[in-house]
Protein backbone atom coordinates (compact mmCIF):
# COMPACT_ATOMS: atom_id res chain seq x y z
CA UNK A 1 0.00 0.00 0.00
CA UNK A 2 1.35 3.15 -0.68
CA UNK A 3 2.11 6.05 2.19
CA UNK A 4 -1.18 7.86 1.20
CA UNK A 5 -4.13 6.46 -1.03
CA UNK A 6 -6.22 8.63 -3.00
CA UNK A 7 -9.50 7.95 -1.20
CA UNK A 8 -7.83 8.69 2.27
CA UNK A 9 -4.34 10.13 3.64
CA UNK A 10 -2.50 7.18 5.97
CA UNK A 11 -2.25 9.31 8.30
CA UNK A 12 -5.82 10.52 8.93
CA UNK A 13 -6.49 11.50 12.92
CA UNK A 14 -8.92 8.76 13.00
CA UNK A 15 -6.38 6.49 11.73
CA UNK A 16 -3.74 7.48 14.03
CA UNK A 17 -6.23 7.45 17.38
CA UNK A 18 -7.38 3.51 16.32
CA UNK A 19 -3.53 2.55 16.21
CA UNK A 20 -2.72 4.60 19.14
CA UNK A 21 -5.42 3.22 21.29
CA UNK A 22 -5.02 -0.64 20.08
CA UNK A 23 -1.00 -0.18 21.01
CA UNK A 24 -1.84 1.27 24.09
CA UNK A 25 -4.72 -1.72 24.89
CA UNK A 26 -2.25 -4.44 23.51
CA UNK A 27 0.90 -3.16 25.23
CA UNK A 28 -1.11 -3.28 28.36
CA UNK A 29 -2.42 -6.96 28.02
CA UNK A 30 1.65 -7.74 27.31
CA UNK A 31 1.99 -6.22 30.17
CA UNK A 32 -0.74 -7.98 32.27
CA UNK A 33 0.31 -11.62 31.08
CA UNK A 34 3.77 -11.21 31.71
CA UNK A 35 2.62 -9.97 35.47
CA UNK A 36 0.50 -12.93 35.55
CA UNK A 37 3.38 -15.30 34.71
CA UNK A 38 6.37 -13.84 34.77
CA UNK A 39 9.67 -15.77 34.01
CA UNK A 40 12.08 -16.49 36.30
CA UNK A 41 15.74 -15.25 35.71
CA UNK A 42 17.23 -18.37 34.46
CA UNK A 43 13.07 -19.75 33.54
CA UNK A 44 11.81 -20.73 30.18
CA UNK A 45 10.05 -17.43 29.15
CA UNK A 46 6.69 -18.96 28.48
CA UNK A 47 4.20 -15.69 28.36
CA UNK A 48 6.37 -13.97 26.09
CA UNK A 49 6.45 -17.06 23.67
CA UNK A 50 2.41 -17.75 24.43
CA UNK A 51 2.02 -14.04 23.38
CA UNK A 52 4.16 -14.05 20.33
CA UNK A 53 1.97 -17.19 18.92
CA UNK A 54 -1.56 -15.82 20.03
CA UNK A 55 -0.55 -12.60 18.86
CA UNK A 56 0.64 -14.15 15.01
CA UNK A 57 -2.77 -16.25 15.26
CA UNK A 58 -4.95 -13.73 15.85
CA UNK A 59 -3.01 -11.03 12.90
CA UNK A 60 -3.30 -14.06 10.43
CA UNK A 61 -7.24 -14.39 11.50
CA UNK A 62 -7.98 -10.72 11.04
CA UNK A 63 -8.48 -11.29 7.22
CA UNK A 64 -11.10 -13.78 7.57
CA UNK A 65 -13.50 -10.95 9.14
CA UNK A 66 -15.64 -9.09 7.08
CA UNK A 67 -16.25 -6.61 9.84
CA UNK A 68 -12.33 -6.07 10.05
CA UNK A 69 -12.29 -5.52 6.06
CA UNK A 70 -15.11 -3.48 5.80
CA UNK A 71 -13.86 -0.69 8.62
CA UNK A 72 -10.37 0.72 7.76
CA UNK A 73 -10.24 2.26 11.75
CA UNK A 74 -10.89 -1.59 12.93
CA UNK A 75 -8.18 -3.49 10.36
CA UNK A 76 -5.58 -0.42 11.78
CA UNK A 77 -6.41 -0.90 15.22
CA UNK A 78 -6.23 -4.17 15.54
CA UNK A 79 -3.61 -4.79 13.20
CA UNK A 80 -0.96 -2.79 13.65
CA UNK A 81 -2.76 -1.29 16.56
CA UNK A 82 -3.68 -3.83 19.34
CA UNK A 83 -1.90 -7.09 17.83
CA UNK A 84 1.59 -4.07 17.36
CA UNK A 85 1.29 -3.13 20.94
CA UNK A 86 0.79 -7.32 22.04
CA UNK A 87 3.24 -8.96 20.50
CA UNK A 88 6.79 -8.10 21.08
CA UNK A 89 10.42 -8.93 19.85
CA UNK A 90 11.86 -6.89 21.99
CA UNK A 91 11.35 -9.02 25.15
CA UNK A 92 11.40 -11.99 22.82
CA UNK A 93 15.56 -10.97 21.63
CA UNK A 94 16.43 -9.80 25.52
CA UNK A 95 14.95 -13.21 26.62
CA UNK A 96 16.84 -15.09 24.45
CA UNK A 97 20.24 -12.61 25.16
CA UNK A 98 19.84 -13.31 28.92
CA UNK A 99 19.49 -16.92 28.87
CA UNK A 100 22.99 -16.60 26.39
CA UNK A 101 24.39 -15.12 28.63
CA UNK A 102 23.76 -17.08 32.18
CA UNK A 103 24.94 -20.10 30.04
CA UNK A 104 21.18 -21.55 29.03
CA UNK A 105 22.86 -21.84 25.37
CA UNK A 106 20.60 -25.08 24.52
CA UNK A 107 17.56 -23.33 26.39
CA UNK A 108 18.02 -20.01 24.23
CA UNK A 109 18.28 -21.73 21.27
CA UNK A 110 14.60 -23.62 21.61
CA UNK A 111 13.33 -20.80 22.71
CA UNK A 112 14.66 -18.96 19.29
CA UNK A 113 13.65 -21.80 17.28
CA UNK A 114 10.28 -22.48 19.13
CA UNK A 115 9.28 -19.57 19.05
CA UNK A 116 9.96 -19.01 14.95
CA UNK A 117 8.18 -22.41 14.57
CA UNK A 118 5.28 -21.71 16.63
CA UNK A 119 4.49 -18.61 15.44
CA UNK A 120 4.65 -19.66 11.83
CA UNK A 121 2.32 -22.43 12.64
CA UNK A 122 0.15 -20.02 14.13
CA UNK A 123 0.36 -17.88 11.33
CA UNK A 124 -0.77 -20.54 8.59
CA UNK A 125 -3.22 -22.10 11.25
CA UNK A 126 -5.12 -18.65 11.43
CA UNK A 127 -4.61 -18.11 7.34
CA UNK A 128 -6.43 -21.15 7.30
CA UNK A 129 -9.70 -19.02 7.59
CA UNK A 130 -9.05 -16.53 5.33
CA UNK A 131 -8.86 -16.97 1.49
CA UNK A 132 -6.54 -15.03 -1.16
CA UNK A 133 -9.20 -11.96 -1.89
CA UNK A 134 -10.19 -11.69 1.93
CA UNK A 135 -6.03 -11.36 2.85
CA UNK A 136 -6.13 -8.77 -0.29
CA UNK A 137 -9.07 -6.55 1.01
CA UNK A 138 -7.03 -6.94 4.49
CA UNK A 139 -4.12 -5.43 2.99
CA UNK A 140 -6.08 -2.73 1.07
CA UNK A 141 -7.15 -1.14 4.38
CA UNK A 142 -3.85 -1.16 5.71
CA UNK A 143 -4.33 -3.91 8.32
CA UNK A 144 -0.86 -5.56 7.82
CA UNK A 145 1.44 -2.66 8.08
């Protein structure tokens, strides 16, 4: 898609609130789960990796919903917007740097690997439920920037 479409300027207010809000409402569930479980120093970090996978599941199932499609604010939001703010390779790359360094080599590397895996499965799991023109319309609205 390009930076500004004839029909609509990427970076209408409208468009900027529904990503700004979904970061801020996906950045706090992050936040929440890894409350709810967090990892121990030298633990496996299991709420980051369940995030990562939900979070690719749920962007590769956006497609299959009309509603999504149809409403430009909702594919942003959620999109970029709520599934931007959840998912995270920040804490996913420090995870895997601290468990390098404490000497969890064969630990960081699953986790690296697992976590790539997973989240590709999750990925062509959710793009099950989508076909070709739905994933197209998706794009269109700018739901997979």
């Amino acid at each position: 898609m390009s930076a500004a479409g004839p029909s609509s300027p990427a970076l209408a207010p409208r468009l900027l609130l529904a990503v700004a809000v979904g970061g801020a409402v996906g950045a706090l569930a992050r936040w929440g789960l890894t409350e709810a479980w967090p990892a121990d120093a030298d633990g496996f970090p299991w709420a980051t990796l369940a995030i990562n996978v939900s979070g690719s599941f749920l962007l590769a199932l956006l497609p299959a919903l009309a509603v999504v499609r149809r409403r430009r604010e909702l594919a942003v939001g959620l999109g970029p917007g709520v599934l931007g703010g959840y998912t995270t390779l920040s804490a996913y790359s420090e995870q895997a740097r601290a468990l390098l360094a404490s000497g969890r080599t064969g630990v960081a590397l699953v986790y690296l690997a697992g976590t790539l895996a997973a989240c590709l499965v999750a990925v062509a799991v959710g793009d099950h439920w989508s076909d070709v023109a739905e994933r197209r319309a998706f794009e269109a609205e700018g739901g997979d920037e």
